[in-house]
C-alpha atoms as a PDB file:
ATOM      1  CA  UNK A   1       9.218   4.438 -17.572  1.00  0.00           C
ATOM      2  CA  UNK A   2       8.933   0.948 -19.103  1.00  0.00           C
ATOM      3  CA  UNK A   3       8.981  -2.253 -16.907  1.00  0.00           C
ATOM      4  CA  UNK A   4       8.650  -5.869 -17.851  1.00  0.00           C
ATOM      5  CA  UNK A   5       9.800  -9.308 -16.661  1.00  0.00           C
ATOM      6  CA  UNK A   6      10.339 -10.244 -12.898  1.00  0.00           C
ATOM      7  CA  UNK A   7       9.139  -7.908 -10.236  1.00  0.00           C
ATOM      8  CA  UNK A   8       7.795  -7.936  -6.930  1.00  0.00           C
ATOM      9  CA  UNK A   9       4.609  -7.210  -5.173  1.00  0.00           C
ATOM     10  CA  UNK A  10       4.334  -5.439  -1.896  1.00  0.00           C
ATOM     11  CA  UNK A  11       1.422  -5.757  -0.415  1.00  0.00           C
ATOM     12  CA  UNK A  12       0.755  -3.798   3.082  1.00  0.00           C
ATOM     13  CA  UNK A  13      -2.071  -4.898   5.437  1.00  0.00           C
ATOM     14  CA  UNK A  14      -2.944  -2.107   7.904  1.00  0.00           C
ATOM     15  CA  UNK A  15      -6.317  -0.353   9.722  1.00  0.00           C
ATOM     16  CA  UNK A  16      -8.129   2.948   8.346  1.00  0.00           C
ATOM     17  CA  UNK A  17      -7.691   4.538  11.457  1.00  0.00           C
ATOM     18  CA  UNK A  18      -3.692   4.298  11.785  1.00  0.00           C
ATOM     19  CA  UNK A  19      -2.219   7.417  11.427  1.00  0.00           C
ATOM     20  CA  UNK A  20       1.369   8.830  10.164  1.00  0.00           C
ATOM     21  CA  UNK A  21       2.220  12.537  11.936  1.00  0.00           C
ATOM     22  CA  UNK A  22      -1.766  12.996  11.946  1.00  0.00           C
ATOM     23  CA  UNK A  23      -2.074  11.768   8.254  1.00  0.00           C
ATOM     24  CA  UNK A  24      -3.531   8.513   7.331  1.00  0.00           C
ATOM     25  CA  UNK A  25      -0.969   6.004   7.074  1.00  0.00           C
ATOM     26  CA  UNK A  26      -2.192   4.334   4.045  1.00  0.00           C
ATOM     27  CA  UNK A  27      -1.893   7.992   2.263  1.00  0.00           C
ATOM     28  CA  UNK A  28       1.872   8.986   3.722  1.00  0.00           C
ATOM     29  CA  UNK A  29       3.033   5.405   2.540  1.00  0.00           C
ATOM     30  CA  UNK A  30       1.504   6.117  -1.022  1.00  0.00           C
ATOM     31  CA  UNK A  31       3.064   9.310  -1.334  1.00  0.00           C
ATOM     32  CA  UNK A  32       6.318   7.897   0.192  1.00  0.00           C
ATOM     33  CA  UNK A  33       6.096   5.516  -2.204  1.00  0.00           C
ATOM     34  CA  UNK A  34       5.547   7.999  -4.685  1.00  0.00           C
ATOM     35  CA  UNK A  35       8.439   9.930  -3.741  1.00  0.00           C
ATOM     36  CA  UNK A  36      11.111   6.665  -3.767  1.00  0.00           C
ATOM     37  CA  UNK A  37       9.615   6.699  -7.204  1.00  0.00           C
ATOM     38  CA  UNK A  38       8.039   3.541  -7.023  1.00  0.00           C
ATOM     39  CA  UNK A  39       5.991   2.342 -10.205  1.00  0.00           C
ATOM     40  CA  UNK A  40       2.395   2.640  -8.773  1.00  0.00           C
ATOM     41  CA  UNK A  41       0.208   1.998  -5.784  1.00  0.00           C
ATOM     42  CA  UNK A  42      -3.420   1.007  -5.124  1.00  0.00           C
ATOM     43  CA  UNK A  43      -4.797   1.609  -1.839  1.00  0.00           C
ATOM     44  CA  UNK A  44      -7.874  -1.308  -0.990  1.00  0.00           C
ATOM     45  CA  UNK A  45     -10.556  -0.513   1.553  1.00  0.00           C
ATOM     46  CA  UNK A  46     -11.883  -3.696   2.333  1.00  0.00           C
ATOM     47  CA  UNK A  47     -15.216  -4.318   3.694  1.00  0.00           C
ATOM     48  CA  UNK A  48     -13.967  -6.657   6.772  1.00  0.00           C
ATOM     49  CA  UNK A  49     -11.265  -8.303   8.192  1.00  0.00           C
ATOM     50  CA  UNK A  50      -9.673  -9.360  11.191  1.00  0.00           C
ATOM     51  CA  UNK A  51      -5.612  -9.052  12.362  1.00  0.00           C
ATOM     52  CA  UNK A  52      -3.397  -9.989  14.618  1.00  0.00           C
ATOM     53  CA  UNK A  53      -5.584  -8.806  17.529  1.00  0.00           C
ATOM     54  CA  UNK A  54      -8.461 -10.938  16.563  1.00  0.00           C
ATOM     55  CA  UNK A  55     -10.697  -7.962  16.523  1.00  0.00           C
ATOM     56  CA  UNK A  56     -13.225  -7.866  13.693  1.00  0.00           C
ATOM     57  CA  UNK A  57     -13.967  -4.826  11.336  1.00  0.00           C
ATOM     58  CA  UNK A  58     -17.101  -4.590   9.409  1.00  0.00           C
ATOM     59  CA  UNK A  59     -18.713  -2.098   7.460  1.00  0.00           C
ATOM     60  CA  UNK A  60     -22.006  -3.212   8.655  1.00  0.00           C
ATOM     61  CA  UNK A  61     -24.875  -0.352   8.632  1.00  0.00           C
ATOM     62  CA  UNK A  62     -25.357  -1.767  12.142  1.00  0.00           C
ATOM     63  CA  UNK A  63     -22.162  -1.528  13.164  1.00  0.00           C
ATOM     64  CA  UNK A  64     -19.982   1.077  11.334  1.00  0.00           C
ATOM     65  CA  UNK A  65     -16.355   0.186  12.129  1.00  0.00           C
ATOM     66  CA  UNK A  66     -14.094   3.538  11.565  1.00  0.00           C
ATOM     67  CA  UNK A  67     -11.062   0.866  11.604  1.00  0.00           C
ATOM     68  CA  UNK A  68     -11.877  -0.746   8.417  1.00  0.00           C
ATOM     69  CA  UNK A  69      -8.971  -2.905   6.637  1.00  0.00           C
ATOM     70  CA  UNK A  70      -6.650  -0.962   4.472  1.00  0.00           C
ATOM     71  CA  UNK A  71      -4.149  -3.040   1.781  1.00  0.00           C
ATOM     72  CA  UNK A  72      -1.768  -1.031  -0.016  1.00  0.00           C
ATOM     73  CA  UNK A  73      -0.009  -2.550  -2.709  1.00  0.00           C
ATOM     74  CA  UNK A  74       2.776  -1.605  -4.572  1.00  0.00           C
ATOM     75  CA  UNK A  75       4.785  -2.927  -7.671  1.00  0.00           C
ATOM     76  CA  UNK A  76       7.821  -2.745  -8.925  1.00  0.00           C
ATOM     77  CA  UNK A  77      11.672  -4.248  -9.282  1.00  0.00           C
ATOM     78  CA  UNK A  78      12.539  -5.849  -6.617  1.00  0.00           C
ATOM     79  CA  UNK A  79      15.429  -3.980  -5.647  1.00  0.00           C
ATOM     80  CA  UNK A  80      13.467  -0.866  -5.702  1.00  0.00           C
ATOM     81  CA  UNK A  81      10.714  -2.597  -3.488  1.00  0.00           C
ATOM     82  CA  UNK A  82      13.358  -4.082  -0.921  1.00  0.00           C
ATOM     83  CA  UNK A  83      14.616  -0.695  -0.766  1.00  0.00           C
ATOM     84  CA  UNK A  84      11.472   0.605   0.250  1.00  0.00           C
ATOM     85  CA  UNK A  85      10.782  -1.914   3.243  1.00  0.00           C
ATOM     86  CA  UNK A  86      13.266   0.138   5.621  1.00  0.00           C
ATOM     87  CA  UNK A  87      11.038   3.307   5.855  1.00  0.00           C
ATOM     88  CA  UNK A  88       7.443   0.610   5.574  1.00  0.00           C
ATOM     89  CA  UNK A  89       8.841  -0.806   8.601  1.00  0.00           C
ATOM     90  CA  UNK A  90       9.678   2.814  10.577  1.00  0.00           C
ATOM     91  CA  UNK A  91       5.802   3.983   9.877  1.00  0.00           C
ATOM     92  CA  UNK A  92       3.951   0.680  10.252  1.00  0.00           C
ATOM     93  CA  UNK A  93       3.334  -0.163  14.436  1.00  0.00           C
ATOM     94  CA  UNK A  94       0.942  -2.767  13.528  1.00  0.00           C
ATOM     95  CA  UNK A  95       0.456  -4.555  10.676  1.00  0.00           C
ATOM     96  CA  UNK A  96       1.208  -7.320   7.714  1.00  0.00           C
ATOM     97  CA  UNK A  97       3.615  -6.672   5.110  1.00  0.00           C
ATOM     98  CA  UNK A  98       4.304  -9.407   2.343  1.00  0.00           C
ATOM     99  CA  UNK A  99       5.801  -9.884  -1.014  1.00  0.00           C
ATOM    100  CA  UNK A 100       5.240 -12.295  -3.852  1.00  0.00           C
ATOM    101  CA  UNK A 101       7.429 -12.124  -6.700  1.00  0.00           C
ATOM    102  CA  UNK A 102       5.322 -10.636  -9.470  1.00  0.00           C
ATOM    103  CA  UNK A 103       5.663 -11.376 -13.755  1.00  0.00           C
ATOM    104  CA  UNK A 104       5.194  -7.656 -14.605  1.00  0.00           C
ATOM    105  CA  UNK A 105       3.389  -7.670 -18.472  1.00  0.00           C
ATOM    106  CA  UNK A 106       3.366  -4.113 -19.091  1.00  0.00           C
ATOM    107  CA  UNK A 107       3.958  -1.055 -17.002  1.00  0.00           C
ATOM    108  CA  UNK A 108       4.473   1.459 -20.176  1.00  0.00           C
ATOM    109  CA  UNK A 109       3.892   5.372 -18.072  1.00  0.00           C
ATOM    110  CA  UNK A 110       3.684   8.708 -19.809  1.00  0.00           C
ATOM    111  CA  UNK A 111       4.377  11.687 -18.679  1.00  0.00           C
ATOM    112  CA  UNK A 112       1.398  13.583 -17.118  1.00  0.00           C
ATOM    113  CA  UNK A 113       0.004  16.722 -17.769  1.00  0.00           C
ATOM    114  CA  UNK A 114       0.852  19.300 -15.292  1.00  0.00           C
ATOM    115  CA  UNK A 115      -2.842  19.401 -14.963  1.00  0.00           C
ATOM    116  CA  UNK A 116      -3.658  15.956 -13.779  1.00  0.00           C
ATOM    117  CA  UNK A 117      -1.434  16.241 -10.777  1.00  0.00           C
END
């Protein structure tokens, strides 16, 4: 698949700890998102943050958070990325999600090897 031009960016602001049917949500968006057949998605860790709670999360040796910030981001057409915000907003109880219109230079995939899946 070959995309260029106008796109848009997803970008999904949630904690480590939140879960999907016992799976981390951060990996059952991905692999949603992989499923929709979405272009490609990073998953972040970051080292702190704070939300809509105020709460702070630090990876501090003195104070190891297991709720550390999590920011998935995703890219694609926009179409394909609006169509995706219907199931984002059934899994996501609390969270951010934005979107910035994106100027995608190259997205040029080839098929993988069977054995890199």
């Amino acid at each position: 698949m070959k995309i260029t031009g106008q796109g848009m960016l997803l970008r999904i602001f949630i904690g480590e700890s939140d879960r999907w049917h016992g799976r981390p949500l951060h990996e059952a968006l991905m692999l949603e998102a992989r499923e929709a057949g979405l272009a490609g998605a990073t998953v972040l860790r970051g080292l702190a943050g704070y939300g809509a709670h105020s709460r702070v999360h630090t990876a501090k040796v003195l104070r190891l958070s297991e709720d550390l910030p999590i920011i998935l981001e995703i890219v694609d057409r926009e179409d394909r990325i609006r169509a995706f915000l219907p199931l984002c907003d059934e899994m996501i109880g609390e969270g951010l999600i934005t979107l910035e219109r994106v100027e995608i230079l190259k997205y040029d995939a080839r098929k993988p090897a069977r054995a890199e899946e």
